[in-house]
Protein backbone atom coordinates (compact mmCIF):
# COMPACT_ATOMS: atom_id res chain seq x y z
CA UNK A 1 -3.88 19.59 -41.36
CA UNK A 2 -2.49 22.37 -43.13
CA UNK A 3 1.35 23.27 -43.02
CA UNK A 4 1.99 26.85 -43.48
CA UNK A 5 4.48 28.38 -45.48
CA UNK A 6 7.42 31.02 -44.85
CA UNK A 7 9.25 33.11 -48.22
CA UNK A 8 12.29 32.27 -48.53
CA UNK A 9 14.76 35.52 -48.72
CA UNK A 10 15.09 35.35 -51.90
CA UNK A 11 14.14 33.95 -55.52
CA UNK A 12 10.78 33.49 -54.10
CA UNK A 13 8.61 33.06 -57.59
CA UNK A 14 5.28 34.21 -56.59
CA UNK A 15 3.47 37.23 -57.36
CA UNK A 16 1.25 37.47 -54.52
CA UNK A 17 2.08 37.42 -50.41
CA UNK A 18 2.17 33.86 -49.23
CA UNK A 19 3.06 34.66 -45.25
CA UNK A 20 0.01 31.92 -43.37
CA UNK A 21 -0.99 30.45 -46.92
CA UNK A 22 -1.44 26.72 -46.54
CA UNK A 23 0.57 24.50 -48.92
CA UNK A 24 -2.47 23.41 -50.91
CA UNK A 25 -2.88 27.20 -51.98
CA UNK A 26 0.67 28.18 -52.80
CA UNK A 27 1.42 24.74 -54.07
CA UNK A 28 -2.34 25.83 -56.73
CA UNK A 29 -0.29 29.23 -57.45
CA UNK A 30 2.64 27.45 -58.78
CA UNK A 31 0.72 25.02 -60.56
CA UNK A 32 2.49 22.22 -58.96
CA UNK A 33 1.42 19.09 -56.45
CA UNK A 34 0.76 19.78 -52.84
CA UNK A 35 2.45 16.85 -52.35
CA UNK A 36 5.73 17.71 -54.35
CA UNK A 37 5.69 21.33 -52.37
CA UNK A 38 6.13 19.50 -49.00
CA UNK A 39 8.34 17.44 -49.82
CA UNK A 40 11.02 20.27 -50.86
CA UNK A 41 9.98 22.04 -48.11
CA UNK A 42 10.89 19.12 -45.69
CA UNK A 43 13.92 18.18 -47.53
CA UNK A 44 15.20 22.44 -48.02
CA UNK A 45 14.45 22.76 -43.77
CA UNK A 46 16.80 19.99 -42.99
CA UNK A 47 20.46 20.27 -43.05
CA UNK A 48 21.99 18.83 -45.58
CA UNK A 49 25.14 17.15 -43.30
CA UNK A 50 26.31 18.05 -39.79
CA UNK A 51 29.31 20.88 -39.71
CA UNK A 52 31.48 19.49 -37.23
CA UNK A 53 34.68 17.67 -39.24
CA UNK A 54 34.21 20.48 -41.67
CA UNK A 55 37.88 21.36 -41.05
CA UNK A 56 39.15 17.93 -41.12
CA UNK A 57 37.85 17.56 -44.37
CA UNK A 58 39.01 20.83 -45.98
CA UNK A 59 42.61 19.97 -44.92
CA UNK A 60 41.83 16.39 -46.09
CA UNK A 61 41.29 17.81 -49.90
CA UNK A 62 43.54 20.28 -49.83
CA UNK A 63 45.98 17.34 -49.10
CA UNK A 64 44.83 14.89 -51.38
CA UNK A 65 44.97 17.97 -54.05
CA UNK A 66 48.97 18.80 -52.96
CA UNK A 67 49.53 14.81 -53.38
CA UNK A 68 47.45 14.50 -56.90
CA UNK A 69 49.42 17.58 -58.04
CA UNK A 70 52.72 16.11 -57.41
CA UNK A 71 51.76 12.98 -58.54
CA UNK A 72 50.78 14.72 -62.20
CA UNK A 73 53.88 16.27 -61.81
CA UNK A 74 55.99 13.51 -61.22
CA UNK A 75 54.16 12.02 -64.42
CA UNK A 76 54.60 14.29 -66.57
CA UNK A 77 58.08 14.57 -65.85
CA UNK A 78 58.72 10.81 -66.44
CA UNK A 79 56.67 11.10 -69.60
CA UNK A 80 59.13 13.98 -70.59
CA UNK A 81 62.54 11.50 -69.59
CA UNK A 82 60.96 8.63 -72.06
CA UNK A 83 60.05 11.09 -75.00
CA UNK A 84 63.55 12.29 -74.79
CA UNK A 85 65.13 8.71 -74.26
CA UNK A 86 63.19 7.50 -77.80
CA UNK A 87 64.19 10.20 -79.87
């Protein structure tokens, strides 16, 4: 059974029209594995993670980033104190 193919709309690397070509024959034009070509195909079509908890966990890096920067800050600040206490 052949799987047909759809460009992409854009950075498509083929030179010739490849709207109802089978796998076999775009996977011959790019010199690669039919094989190889469906599995990227299968694994670009599906989504990579769901999108819902996006938001939670934007706000839960941008709070872990507030907390790491006041921990550097914090650090650096106690690493001032000590330089200054041993000279």
């Amino acid at each position: 059974m052949d799987v047909y193919l759809t460009p992409p709309s854009s950075g498509w690397p083929l030179t010739s029209p490849i709207v109802g070509e089978s796998v076999k024959v775009v996977a011959d034009e790019l010199g690669i594995d039919p094989g190889r070509l469906s599995k990227w195909r299968q694994k670009d079509c599906s989504p990579v993670r769901p999108t819902e908890g996006l938001a939670d966990e934007q706000r839960e890096i941008k709070r872990l980033q507030k907390e790491l920067k006041e921990a550097q800050l914090e650090r650096d600040m106690d690493l001032m104190l000590t330089q200054r206490l041993l000279v």
